[in-house]
C-alpha atoms as a PDB file:
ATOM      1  CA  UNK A   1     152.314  11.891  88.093  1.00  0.00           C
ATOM      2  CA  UNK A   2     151.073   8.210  89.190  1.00  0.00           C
ATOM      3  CA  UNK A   3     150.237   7.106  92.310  1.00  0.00           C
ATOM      4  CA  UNK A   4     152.571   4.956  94.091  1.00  0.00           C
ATOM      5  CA  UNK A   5     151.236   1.984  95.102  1.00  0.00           C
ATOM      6  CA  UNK A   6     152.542   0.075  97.935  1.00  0.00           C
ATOM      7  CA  UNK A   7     151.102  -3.552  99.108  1.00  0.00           C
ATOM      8  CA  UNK A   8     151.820  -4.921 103.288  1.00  0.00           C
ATOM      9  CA  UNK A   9     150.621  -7.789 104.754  1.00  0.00           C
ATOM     10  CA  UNK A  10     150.082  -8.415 108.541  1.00  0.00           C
ATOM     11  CA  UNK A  11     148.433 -10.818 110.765  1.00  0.00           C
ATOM     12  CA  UNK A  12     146.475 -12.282 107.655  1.00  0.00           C
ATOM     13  CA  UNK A  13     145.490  -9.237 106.593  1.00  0.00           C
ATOM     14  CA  UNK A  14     146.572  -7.157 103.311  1.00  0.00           C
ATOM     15  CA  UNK A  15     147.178  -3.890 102.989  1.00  0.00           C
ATOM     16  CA  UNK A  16     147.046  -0.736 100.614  1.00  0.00           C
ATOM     17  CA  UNK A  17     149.084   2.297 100.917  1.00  0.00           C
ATOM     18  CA  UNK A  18     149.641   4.643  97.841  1.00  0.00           C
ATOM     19  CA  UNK A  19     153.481   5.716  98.817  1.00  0.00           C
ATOM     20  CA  UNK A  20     152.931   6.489 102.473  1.00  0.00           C
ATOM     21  CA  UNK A  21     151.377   5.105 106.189  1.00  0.00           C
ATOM     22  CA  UNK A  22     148.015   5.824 105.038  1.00  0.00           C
ATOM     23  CA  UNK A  23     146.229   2.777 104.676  1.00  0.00           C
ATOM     24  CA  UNK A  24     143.200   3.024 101.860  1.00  0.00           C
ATOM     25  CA  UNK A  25     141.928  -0.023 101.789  1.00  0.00           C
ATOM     26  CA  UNK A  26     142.202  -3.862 103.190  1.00  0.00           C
ATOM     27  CA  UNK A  27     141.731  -7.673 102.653  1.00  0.00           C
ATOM     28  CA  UNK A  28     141.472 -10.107 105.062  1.00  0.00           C
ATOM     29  CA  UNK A  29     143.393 -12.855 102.972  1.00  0.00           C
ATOM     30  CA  UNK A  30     141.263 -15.678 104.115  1.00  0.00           C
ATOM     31  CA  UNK A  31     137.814 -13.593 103.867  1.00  0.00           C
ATOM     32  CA  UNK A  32     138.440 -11.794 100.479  1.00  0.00           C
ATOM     33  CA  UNK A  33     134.422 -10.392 100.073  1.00  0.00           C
ATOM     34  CA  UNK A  34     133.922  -9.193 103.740  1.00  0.00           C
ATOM     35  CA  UNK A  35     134.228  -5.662 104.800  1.00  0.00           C
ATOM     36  CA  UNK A  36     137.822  -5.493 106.461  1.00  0.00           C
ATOM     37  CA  UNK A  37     138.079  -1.775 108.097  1.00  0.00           C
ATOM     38  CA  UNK A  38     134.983  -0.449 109.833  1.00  0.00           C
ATOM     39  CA  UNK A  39     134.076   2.297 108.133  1.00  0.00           C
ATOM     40  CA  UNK A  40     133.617   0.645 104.984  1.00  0.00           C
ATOM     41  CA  UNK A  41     130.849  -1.443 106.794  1.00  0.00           C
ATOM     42  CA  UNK A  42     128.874   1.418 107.661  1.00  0.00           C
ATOM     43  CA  UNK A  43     129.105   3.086 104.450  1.00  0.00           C
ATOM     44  CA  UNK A  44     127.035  -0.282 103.925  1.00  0.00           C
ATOM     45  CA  UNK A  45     124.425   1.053 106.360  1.00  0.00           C
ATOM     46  CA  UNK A  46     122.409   2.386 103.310  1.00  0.00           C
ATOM     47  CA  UNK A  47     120.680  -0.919 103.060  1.00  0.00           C
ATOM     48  CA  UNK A  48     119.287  -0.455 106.527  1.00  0.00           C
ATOM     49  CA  UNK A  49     118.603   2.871 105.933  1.00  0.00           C
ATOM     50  CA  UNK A  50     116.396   1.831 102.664  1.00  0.00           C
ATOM     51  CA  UNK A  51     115.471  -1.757 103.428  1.00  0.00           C
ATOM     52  CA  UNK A  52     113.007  -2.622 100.806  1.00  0.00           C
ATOM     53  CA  UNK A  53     114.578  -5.577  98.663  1.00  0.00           C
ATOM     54  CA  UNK A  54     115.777  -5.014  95.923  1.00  0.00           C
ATOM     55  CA  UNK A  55     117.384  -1.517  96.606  1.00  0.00           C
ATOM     56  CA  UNK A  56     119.671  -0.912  95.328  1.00  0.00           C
ATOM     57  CA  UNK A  57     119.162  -1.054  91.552  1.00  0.00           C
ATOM     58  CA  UNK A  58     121.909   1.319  90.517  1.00  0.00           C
ATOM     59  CA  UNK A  59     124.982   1.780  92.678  1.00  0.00           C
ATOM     60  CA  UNK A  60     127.743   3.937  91.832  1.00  0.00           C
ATOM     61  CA  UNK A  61     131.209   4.162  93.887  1.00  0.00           C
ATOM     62  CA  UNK A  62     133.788   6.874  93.402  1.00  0.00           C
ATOM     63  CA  UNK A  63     136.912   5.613  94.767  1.00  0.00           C
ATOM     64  CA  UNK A  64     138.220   2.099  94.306  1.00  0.00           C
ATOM     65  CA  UNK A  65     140.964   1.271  96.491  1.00  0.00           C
ATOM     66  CA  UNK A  66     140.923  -2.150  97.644  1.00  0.00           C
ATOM     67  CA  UNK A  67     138.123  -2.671  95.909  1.00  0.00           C
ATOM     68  CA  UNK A  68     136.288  -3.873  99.290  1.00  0.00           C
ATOM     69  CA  UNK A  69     132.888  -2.186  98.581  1.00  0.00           C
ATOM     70  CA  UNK A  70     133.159  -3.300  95.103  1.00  0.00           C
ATOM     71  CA  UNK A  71     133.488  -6.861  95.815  1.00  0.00           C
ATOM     72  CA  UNK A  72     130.802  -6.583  98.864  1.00  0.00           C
ATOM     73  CA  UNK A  73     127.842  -4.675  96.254  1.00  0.00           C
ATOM     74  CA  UNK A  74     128.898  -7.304  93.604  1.00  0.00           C
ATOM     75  CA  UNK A  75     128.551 -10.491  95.514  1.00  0.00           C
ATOM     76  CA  UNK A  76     125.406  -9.424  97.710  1.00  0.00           C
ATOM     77  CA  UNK A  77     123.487  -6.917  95.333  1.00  0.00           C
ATOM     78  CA  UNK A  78     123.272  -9.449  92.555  1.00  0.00           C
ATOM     79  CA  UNK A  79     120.218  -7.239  90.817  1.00  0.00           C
ATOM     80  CA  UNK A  80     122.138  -4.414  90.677  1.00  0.00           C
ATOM     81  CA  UNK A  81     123.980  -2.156  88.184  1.00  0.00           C
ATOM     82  CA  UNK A  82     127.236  -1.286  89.530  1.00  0.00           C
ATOM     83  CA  UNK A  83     129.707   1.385  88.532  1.00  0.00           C
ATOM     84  CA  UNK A  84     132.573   2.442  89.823  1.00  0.00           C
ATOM     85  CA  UNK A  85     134.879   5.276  88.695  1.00  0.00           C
ATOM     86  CA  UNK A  86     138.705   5.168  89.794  1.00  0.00           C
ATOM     87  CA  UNK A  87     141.144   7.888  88.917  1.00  0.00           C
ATOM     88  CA  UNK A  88     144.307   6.131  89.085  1.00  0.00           C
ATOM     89  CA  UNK A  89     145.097   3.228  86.733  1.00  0.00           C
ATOM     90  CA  UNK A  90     147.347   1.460  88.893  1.00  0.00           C
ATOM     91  CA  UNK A  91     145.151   1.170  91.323  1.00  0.00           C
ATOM     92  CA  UNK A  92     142.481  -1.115  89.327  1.00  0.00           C
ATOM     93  CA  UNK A  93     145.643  -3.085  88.233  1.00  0.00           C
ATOM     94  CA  UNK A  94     146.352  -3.322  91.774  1.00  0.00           C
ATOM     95  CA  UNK A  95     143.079  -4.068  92.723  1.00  0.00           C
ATOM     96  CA  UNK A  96     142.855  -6.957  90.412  1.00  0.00           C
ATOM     97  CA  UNK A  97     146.689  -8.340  91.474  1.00  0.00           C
ATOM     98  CA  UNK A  98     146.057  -8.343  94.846  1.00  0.00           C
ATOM     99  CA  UNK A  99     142.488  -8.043  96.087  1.00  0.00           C
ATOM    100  CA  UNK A 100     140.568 -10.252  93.943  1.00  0.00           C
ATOM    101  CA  UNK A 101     138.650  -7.271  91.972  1.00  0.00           C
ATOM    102  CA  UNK A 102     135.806  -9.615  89.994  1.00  0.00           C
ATOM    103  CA  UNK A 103     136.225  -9.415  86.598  1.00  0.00           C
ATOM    104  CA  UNK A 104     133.636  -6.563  84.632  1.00  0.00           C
ATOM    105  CA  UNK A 105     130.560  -7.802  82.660  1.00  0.00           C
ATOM    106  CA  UNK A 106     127.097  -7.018  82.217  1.00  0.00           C
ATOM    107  CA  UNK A 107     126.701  -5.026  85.554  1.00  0.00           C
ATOM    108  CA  UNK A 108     129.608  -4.477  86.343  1.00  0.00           C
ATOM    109  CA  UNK A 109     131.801  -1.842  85.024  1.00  0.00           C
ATOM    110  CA  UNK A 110     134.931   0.834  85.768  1.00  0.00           C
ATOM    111  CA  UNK A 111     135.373   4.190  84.737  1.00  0.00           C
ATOM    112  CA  UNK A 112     139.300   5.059  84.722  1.00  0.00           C
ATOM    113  CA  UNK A 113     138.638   8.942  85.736  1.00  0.00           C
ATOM    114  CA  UNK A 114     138.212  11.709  87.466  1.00  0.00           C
ATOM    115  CA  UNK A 115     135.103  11.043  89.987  1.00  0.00           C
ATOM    116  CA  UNK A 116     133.774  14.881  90.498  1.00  0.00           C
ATOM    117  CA  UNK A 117     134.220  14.899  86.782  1.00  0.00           C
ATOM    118  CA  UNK A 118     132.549  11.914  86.077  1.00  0.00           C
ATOM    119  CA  UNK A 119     129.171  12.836  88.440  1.00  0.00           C
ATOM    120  CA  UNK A 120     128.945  16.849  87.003  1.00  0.00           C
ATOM    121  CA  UNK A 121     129.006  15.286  83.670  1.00  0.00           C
ATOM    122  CA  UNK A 122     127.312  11.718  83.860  1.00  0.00           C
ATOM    123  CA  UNK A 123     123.558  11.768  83.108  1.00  0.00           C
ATOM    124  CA  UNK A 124     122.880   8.622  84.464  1.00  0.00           C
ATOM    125  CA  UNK A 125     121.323   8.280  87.369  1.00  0.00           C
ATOM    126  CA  UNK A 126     121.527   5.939  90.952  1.00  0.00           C
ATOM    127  CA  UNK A 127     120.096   4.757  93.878  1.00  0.00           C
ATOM    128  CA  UNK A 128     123.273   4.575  95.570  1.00  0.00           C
ATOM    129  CA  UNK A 129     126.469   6.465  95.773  1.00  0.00           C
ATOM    130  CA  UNK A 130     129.511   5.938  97.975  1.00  0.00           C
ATOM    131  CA  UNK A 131     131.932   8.103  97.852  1.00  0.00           C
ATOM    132  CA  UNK A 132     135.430   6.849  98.894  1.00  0.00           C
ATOM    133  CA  UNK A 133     138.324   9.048  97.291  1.00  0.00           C
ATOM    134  CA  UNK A 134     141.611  10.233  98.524  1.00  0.00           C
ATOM    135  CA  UNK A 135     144.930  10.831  97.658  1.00  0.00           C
ATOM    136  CA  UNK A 136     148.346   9.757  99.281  1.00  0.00           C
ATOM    137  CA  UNK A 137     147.989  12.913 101.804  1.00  0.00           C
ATOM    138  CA  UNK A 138     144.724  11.654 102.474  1.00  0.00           C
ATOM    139  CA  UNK A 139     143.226  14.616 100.501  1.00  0.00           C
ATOM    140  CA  UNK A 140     139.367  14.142  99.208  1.00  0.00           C
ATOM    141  CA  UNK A 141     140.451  17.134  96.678  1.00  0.00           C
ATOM    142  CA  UNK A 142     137.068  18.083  94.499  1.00  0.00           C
ATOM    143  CA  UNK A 143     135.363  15.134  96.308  1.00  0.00           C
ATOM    144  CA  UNK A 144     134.760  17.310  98.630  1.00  0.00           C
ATOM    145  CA  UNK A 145     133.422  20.397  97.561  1.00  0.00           C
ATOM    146  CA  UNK A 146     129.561  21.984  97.275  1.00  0.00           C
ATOM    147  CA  UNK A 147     129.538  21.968  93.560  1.00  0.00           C
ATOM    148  CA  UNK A 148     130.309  17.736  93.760  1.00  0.00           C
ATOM    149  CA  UNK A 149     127.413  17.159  96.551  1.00  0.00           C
ATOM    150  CA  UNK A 150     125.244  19.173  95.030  1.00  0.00           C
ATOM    151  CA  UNK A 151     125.868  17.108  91.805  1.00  0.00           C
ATOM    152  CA  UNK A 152     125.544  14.337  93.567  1.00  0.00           C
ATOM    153  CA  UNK A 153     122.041  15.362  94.641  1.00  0.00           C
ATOM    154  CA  UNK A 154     121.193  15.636  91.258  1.00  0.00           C
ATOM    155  CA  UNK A 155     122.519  12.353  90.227  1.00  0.00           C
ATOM    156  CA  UNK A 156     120.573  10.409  93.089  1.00  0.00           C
ATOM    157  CA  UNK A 157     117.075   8.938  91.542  1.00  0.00           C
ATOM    158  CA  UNK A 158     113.706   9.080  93.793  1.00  0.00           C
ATOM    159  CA  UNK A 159     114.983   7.754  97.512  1.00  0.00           C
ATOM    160  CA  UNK A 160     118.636   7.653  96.421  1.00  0.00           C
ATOM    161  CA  UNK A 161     121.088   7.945  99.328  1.00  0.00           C
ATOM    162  CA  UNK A 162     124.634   9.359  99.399  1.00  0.00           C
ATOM    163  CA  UNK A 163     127.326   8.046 101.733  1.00  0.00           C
ATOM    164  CA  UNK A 164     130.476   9.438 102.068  1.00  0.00           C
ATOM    165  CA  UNK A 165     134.136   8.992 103.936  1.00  0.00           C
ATOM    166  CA  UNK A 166     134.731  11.437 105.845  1.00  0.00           C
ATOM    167  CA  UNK A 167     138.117  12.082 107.901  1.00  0.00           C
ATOM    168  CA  UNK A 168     137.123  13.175 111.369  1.00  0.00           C
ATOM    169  CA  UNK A 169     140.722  14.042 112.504  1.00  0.00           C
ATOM    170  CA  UNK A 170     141.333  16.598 109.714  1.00  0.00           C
ATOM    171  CA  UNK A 171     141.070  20.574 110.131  1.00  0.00           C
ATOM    172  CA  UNK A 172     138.499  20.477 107.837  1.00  0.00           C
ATOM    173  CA  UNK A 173     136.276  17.670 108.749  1.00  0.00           C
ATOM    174  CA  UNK A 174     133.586  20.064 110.375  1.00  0.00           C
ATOM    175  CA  UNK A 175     133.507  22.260 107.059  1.00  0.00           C
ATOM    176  CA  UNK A 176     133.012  18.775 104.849  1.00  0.00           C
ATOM    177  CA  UNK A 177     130.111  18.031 107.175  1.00  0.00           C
ATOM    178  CA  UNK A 178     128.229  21.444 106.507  1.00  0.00           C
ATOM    179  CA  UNK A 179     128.822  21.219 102.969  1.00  0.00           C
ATOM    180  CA  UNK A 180     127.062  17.895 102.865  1.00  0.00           C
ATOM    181  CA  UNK A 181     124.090  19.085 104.743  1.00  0.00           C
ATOM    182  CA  UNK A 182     123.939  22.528 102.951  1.00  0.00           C
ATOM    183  CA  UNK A 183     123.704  20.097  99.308  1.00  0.00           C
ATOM    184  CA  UNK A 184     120.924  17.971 101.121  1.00  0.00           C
ATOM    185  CA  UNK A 185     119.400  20.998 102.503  1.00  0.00           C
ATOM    186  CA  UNK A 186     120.292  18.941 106.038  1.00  0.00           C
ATOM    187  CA  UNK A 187     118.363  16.164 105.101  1.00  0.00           C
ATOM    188  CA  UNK A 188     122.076  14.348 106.581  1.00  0.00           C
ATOM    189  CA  UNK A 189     123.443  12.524 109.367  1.00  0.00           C
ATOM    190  CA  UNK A 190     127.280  12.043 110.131  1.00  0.00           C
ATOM    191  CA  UNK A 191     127.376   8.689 112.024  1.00  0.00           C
ATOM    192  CA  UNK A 192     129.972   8.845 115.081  1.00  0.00           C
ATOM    193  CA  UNK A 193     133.756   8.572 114.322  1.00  0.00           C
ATOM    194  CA  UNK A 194     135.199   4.725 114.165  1.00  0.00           C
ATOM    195  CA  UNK A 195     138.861   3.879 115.951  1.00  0.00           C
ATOM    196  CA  UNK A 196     140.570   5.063 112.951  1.00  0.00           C
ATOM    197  CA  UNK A 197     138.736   8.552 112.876  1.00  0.00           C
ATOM    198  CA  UNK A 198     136.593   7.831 109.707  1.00  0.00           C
ATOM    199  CA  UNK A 199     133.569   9.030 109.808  1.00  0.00           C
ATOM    200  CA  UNK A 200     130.958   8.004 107.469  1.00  0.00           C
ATOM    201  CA  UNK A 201     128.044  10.658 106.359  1.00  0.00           C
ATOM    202  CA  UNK A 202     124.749   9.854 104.806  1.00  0.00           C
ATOM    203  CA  UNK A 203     122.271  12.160 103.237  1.00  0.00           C
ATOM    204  CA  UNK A 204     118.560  11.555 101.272  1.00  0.00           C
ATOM    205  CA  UNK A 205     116.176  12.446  99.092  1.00  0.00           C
ATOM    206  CA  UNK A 206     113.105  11.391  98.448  1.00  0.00           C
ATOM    207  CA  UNK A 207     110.844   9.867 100.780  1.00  0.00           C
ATOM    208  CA  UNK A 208     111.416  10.649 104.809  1.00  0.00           C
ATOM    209  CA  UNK A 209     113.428   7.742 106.850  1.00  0.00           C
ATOM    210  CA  UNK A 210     111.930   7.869 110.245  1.00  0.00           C
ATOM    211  CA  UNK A 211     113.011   4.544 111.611  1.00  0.00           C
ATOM    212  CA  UNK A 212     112.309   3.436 114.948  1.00  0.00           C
ATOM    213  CA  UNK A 213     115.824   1.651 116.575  1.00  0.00           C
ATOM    214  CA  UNK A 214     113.844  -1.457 116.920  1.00  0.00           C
ATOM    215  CA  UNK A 215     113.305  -1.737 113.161  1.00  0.00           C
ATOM    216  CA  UNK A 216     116.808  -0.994 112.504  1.00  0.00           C
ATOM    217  CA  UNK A 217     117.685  -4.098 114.728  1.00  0.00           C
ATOM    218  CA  UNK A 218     115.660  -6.109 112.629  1.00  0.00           C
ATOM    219  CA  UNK A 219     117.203  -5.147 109.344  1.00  0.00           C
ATOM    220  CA  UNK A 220     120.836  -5.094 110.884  1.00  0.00           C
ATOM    221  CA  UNK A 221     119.836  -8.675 111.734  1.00  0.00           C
ATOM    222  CA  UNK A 222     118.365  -9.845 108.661  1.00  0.00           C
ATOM    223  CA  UNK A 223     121.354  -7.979 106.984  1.00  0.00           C
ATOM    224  CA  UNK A 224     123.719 -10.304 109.144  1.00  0.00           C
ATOM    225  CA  UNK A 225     121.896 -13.411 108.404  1.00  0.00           C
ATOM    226  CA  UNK A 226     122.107 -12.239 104.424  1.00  0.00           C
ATOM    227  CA  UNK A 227     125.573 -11.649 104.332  1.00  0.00           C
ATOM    228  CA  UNK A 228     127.518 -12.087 106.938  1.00  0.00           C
ATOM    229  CA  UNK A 229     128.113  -8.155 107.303  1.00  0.00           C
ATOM    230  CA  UNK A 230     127.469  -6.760 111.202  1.00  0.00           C
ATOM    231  CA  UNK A 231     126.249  -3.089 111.771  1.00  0.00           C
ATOM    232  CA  UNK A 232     124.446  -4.328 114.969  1.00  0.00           C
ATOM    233  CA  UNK A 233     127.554  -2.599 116.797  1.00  0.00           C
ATOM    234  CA  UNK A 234     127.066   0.388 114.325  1.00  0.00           C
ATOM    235  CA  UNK A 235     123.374   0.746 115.769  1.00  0.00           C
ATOM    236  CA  UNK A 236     124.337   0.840 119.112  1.00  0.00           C
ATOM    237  CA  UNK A 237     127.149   3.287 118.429  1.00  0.00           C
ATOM    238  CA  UNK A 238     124.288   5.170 117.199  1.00  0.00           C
ATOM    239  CA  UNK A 239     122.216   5.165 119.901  1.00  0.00           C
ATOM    240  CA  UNK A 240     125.365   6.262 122.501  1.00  0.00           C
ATOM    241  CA  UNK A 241     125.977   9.358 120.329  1.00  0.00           C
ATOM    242  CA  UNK A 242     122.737  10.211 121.004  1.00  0.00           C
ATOM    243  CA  UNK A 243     122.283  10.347 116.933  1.00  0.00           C
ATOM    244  CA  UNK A 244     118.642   8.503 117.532  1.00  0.00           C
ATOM    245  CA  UNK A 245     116.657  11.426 118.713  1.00  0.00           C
ATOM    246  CA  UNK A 246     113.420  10.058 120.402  1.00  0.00           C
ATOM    247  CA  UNK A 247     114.727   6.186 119.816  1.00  0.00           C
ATOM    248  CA  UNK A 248     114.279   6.755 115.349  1.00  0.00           C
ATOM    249  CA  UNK A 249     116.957   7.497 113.192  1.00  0.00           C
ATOM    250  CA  UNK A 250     115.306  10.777 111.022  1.00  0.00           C
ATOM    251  CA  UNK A 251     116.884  11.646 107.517  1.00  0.00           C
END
């Protein structure tokens, strides 16, 4: 059965719903490239995380929606390879209708599948991998099981990251966070829960991250300067949660 998709606008913002309240995704109409809902700016926070220029070469994301980390990797990653797998068909015809999805070419391309499918099977591998997949019930389904982030371990290259969406006011938001740290044998960090209850999850291999808070400023502000996109607020969330153990971030 297809998804329903449903379109709202308010306040100069437009909406996604796939037949219900749930909202999965947003466009402010008169900023179509920035990051609308906060937790899809911190799923950005990977390019703090690893802030070497250029990383990230490869960047694949499982979940379309409203295509807003699409647009943002396209427009501000210009060296990168950039894949993104979507289950439902409407919603890349959506996507395209509504939210100004760029058209694929060289580096850009869509997979119209299954995402656990598509990472168990795929050989290729990435830098970066944002996972942002749920149904109309807001249901992460095989996205978010051991077998998938262990996959997704595999798929990473040398000082790939992982971010996922995670649903912090769900029964089983504490079990998705142990399954992501049992994958990355707790080489992980869930970052503290935004207004809406998302809650966005990292986890590395490769090299150690042992950033000090002050060199996280200074990427968050270069970041800013680069493209417009704030996680300033995200670092000082960070550092209120107590998530900055002796003032660096550790993964």
């Amino acid at each position: 059965m297809s998804t329903p998709i449903d379109i709202s606008e308010e306040a100069g913002v437009r909406y996604l719903h796939f037949g219900s309240d749930w909202v999965q995704g947003a466009m402010r109409i008169r900023k179509p490239n920035a990051l609308e809902l906060a937790y899809t700016r911190e799923m950005m926070a990977g390019l703090l995380l690893r802030g070497d220029l250029p990383w990230p070469r490869r960047v694949l994301v499982i979940g379309l929606g409203a295509a807003s980390l699409t647009k943002f990797i396209h427009l501000h990653c210009p060296e990168a390879q950039l894949h993104v797998v979507e289950i439902e068909p409407a919603v890349v015809a959506a996507a395209r209708q509504f939210f100004r999805l760029p058209a694929e070419d060289a580096r850009f391309r869509i997979h119209v599948g299954d995402g656990a499918r598509y990472v168990l099977e795929s050989p290729r591998q990435y830098d970066y991998i944002l996972v942002d997949g749920y149904d109309r019930n807001a249901r992460a389904g095989a996205l978010d099981t051991l077998p998938f982030y262990q996959a997704a371990r595999a798929r990473l290259s040398e000082d790939g990251l992982l971010a996922v969406n995670l649903f912090g006011r769900s029964r089983g938001y504490k079990a998705s966070v142990e399954r992501v740290f049992s994958a990355f044998d707790d080489r992980a960090i869930a970052f503290p829960s935004c207004d809406s209850g998302n809650v966005v999850a990292f986890a590395a291999v490769g090299e150690r991250i042992d950033l000090p808070v002050r060199d996280i400023r200074q990427r968050a502000e270069a970041l800013k300067t680069r493209t417009g996109l704030d996680l300033l607020p995200t670092v000082t969330r960070l550092e209120q949660a107590g998530s900055l153990p002796g003032g660096s971030l550790l993964l």
